[in-house]
N, C-alpha and C. Protein backbone atom coordinates (compact mmCIF):
# COMPACT_ATOMS: atom_id res chain seq x y z
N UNK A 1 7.27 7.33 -10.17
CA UNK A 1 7.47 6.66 -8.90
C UNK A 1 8.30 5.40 -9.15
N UNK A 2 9.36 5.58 -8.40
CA UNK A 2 10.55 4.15 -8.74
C UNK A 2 10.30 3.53 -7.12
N UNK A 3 10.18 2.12 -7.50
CA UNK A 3 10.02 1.27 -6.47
C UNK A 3 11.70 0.30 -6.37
N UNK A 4 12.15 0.15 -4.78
CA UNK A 4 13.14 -0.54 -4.92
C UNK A 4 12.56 -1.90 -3.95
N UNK A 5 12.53 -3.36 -4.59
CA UNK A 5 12.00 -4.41 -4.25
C UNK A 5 13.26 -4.98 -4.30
N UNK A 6 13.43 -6.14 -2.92
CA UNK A 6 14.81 -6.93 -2.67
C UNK A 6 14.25 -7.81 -1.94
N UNK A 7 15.13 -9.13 -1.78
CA UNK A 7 14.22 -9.93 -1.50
C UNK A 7 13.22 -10.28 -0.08
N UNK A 8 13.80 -9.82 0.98
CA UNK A 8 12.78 -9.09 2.23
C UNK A 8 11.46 -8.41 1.59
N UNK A 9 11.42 -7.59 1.12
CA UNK A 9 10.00 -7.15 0.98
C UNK A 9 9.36 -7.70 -0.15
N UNK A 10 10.09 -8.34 -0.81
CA UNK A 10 8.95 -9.08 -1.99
C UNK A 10 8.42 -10.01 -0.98
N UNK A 11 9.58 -10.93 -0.31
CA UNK A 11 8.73 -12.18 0.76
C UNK A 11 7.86 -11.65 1.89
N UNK A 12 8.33 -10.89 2.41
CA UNK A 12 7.07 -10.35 3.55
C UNK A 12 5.65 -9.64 3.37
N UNK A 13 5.71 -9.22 1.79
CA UNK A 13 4.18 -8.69 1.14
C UNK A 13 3.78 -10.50 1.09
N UNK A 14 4.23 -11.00 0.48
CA UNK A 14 3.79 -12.34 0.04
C UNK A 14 3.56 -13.00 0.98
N UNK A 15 4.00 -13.45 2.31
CA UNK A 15 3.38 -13.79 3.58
C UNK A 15 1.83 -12.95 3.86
N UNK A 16 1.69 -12.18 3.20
CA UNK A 16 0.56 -11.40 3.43
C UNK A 16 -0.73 -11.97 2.41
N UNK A 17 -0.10 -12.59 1.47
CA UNK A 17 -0.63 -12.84 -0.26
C UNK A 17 -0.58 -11.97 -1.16
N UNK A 18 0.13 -11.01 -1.20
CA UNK A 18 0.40 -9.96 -2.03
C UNK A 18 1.34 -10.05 -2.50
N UNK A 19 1.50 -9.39 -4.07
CA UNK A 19 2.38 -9.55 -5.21
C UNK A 19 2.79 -7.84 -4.90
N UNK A 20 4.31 -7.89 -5.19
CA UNK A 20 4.59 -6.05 -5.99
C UNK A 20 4.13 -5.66 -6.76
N UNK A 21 3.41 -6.66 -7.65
CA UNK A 21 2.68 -5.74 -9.06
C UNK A 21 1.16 -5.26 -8.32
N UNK A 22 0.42 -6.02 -7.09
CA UNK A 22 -0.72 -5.10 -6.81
C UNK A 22 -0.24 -4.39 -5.95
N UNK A 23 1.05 -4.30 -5.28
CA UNK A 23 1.10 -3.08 -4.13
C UNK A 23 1.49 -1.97 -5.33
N UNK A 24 1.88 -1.79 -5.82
CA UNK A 24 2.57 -1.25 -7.01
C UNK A 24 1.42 -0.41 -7.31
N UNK A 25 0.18 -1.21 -7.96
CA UNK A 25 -1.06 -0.50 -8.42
C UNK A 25 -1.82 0.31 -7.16
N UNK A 26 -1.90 -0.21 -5.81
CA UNK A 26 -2.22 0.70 -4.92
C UNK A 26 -1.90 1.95 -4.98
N UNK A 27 -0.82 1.67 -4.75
CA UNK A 27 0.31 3.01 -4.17
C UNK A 27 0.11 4.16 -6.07
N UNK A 28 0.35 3.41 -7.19
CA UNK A 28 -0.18 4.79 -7.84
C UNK A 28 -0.97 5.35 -8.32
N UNK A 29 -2.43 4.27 -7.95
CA UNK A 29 -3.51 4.85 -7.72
C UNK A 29 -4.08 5.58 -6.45
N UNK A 30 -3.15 5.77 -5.62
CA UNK A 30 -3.78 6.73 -4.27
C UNK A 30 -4.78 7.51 -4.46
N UNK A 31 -5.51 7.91 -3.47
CA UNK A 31 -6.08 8.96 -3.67
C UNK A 31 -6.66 9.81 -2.52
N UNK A 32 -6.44 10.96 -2.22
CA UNK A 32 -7.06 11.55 -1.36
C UNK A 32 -7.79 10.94 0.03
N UNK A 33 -7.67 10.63 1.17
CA UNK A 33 -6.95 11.40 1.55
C UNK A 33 -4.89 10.59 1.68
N UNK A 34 -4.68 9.96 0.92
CA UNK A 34 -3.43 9.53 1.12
C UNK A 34 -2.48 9.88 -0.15
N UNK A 35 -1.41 9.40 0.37
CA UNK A 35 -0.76 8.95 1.70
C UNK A 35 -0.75 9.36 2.66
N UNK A 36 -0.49 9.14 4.25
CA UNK A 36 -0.73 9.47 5.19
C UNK A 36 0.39 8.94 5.68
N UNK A 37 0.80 10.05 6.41
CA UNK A 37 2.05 9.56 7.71
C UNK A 37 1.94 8.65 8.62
N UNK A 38 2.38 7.56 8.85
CA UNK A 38 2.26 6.52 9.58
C UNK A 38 2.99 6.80 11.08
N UNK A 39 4.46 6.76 10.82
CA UNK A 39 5.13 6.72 11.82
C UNK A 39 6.91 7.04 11.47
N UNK A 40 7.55 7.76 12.40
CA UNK A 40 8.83 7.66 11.86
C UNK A 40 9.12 7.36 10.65
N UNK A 41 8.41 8.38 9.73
CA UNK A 41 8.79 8.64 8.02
C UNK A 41 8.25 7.52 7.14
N UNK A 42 7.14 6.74 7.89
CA UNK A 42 6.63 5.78 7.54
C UNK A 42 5.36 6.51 6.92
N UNK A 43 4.56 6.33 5.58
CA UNK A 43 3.79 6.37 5.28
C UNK A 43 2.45 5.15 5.25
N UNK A 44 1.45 5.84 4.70
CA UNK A 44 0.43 4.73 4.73
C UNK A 44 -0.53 4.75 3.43
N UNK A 45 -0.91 3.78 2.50
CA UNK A 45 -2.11 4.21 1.93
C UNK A 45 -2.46 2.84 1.94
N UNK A 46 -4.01 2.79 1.82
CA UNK A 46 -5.17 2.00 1.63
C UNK A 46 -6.12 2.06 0.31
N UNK A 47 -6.05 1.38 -0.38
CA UNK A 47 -6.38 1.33 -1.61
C UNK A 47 -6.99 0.16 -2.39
N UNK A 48 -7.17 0.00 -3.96
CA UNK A 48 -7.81 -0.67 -4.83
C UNK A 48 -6.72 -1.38 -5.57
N UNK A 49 -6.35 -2.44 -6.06
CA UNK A 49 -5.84 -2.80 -7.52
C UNK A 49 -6.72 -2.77 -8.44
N UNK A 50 -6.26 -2.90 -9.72
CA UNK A 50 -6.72 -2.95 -10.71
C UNK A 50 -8.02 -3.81 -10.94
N UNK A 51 -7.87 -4.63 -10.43
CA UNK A 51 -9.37 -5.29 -10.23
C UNK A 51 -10.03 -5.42 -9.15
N UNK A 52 -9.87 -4.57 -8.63
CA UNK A 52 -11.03 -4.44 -7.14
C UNK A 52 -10.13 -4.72 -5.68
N UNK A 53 -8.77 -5.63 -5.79
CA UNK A 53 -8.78 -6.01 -3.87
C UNK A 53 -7.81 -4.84 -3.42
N UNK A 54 -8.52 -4.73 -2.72
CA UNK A 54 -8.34 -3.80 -1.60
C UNK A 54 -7.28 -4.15 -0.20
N UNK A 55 -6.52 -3.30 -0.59
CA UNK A 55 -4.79 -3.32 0.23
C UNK A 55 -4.58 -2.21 1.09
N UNK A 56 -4.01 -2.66 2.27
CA UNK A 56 -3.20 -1.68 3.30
C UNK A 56 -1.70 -1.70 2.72
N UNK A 57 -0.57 -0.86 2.25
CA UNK A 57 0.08 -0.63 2.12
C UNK A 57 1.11 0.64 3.08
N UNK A 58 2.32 0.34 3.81
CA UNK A 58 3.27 1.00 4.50
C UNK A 58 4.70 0.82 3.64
N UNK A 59 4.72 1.81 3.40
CA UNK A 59 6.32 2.59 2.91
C UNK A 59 7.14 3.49 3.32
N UNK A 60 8.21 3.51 3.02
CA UNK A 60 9.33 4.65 3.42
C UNK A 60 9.95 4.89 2.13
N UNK A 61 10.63 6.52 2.14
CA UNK A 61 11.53 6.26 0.78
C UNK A 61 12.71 6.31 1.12
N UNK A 62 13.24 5.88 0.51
CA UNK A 62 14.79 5.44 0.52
C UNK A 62 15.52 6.68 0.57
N UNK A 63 17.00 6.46 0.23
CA UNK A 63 18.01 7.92 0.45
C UNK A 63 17.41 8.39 -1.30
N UNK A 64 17.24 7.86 -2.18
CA UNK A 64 17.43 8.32 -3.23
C UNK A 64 15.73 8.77 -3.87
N UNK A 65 14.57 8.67 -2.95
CA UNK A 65 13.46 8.62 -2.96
C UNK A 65 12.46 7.98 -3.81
N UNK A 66 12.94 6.61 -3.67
CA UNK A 66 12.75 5.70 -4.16
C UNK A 66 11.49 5.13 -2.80
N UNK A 67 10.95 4.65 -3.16
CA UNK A 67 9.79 4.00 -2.52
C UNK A 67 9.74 2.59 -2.38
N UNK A 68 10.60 2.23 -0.68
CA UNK A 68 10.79 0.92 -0.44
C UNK A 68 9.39 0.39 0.49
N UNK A 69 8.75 -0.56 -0.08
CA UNK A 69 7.76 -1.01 0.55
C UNK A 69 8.26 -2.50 1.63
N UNK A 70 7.67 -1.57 2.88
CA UNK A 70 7.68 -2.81 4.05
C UNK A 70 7.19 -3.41 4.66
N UNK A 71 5.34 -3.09 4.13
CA UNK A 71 4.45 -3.96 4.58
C UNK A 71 3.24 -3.97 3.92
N UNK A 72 2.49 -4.73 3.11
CA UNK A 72 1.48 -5.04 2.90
C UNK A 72 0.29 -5.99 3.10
N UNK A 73 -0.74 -5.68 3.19
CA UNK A 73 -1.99 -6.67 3.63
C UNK A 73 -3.52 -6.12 3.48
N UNK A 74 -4.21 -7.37 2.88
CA UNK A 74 -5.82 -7.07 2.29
C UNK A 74 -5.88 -6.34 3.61
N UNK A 75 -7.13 -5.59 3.41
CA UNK A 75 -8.06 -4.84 4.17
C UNK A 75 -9.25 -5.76 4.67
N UNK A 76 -9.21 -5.85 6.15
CA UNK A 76 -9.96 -6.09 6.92
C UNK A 76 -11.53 -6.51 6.95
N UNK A 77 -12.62 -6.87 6.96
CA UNK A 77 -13.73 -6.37 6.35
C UNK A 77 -13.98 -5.41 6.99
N UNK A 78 -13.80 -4.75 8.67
CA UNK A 78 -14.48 -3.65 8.62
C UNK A 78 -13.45 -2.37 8.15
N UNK A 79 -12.16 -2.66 7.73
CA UNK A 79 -11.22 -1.48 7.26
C UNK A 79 -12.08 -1.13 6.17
N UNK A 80 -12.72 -2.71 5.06
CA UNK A 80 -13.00 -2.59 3.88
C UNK A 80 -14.62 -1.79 3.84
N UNK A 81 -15.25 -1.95 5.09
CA UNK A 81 -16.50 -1.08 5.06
C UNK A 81 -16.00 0.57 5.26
N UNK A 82 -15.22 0.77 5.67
CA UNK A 82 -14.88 2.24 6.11
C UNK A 82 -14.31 2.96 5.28
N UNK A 83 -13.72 1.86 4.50
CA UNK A 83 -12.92 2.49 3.11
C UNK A 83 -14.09 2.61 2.02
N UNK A 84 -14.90 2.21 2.01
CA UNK A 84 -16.15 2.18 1.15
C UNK A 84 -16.69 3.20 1.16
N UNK A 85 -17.13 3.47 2.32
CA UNK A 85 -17.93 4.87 2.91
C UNK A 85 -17.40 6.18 2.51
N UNK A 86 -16.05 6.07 2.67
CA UNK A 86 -15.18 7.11 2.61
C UNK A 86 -14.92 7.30 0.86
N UNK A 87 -15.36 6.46 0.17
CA UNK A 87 -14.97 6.74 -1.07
C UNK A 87 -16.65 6.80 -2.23
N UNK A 88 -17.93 6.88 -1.54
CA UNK A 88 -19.26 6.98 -1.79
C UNK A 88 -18.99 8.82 -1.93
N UNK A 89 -19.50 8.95 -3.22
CA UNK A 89 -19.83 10.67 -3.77
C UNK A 89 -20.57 10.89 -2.95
């Protein structure tokens, strides 16, 4: 998975408080049920970093399918209860 970061989406994750290195870890730790189609070729996943925080992540891929990220942001507390539930064996 090749990510293309420029300076728009590094600053607009970061208005959020997010770095590319944890959207980065979201997105290739996905898991079931995502990614998910968002909207007009927009995807979605909701996920973990490496040490636990928990991210909404929206992407598109590029012409070359490259994976340009255009929005990121922590999870909610009740996104973060639902995402919990959903990930209990």
């Amino acid at each position: 998975m090749r990510f293309r970061w420029n300076e728009w989406n590094v600053g607009h994750v970061a208005e959020h408080g997010v770095t590319p290195r944890e959207t980065e870890e979201v997105l290739r730790s996905a898991r079931r049920p995502y990614p998910r189609r968002h909207s007009d070729g927009r995807w979605l996943v909701s996920g973990s970093t490496l040490v636990g925080r928990l991210l909404q992540v929206v992407f598109v891929f590029n012409e070359d399918d490259d994976v340009y990220v255009i929005h990121a942001r922590p999870l909610t507390d009740k996104e973060k209860k639902g995402y919990r539930r959903r990930r209990k064996p």
